[in-house]
Protein backbone atom coordinates (compact mmCIF):
# COMPACT_ATOMS: atom_id res chain seq x y z
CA UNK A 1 3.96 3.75 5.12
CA UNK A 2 2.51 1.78 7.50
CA UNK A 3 -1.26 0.85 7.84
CA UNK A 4 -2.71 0.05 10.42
CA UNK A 5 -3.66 -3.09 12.19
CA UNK A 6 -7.19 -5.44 11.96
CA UNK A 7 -6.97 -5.28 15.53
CA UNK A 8 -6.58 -1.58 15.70
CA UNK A 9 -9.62 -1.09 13.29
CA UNK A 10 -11.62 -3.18 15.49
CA UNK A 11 -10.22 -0.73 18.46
CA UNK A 12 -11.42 2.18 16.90
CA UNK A 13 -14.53 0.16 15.65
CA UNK A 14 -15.69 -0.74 19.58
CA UNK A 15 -14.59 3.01 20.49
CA UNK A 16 -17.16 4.55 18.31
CA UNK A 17 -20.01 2.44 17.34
CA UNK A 18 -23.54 3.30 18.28
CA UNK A 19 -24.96 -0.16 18.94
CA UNK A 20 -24.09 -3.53 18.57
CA UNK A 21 -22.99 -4.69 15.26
CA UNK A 22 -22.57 -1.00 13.98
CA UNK A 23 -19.54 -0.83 12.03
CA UNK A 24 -20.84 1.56 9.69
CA UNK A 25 -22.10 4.65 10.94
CA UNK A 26 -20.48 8.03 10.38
CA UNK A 27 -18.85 8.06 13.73
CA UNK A 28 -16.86 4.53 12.84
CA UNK A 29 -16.07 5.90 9.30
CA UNK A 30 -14.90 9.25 10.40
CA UNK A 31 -12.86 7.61 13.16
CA UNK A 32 -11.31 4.76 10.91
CA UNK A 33 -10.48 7.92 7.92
CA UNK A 34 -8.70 9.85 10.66
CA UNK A 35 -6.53 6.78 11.64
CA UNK A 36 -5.80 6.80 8.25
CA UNK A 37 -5.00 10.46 7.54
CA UNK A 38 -2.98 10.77 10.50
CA UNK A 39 -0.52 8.01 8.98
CA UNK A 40 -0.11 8.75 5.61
CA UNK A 41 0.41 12.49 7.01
CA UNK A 42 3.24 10.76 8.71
CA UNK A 43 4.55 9.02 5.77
CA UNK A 44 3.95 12.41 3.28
CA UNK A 45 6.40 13.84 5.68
CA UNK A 46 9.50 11.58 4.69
CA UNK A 47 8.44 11.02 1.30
CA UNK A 48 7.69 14.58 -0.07
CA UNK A 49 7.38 13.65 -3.97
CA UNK A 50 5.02 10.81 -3.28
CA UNK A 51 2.26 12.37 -5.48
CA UNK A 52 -0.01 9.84 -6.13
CA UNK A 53 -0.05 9.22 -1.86
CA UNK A 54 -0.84 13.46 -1.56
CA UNK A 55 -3.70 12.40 -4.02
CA UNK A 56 -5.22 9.58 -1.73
CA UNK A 57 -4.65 11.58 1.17
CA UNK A 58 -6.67 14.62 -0.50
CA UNK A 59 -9.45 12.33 -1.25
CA UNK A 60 -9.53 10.77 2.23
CA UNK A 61 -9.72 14.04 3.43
CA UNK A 62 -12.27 15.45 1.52
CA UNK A 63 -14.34 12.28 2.17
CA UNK A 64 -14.24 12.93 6.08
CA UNK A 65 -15.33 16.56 5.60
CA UNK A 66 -18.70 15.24 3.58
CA UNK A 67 -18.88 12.65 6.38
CA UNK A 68 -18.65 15.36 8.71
CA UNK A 69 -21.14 17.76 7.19
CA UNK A 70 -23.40 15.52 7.12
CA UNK A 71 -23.12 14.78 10.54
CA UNK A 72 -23.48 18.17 11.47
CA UNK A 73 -26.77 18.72 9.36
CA UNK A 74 -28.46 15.93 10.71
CA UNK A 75 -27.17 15.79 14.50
CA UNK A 76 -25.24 18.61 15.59
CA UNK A 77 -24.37 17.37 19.15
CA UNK A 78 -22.83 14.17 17.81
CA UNK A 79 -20.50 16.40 15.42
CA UNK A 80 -19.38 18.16 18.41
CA UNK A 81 -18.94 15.15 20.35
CA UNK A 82 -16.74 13.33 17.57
CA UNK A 83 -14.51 16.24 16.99
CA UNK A 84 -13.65 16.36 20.67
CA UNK A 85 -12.81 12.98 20.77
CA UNK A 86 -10.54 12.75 17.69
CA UNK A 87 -8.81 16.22 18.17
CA UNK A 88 -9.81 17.37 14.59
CA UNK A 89 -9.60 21.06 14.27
CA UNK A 90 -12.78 22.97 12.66
């Protein structure tokens, strides 16, 4: 499996923030878990009986669907807007 660099997560970082400084918001952390999913999703599919990686990957996933639902409650247009931009079916 291979994770993904500091340079990369400052891509994604400077892609997505709201203002200066943010590395937090939900956009960043959606955008960084995605990164994420997409390679161990890539891994899972050479190393099928890597259980405890199918775990993480559940819990990843289920982290950047409360991320998202929260996103939609509180601004719907910026849900819309980050699941453009990252591809992620709904």
């Amino acid at each position: 499996m291979t994770s993904f660099t500091k340079e990369e997560k400052q891509e994604l970082i400077q892609q997505f923030k709201r203002s200066a400084g943010d590395t937090g918001s939900s956009e960043v952390q959606i955008a960084i878990l995605t990164k994420r999913i997409n390679l161990l999703t890539e891994h899972l599919k050479a190393s099928k009986r890597d259980y405890s990686s199918q775990r993480g990957l559940m819990q990843m996933v289920s982290r950047r669907r409360r991320l998202l639902d929260y996103l939609k409650d509180r601004e719907p247009q910026r849900y819309v807007d980050i699941i453009q931009k990252l591809g992620i079916r709904r």
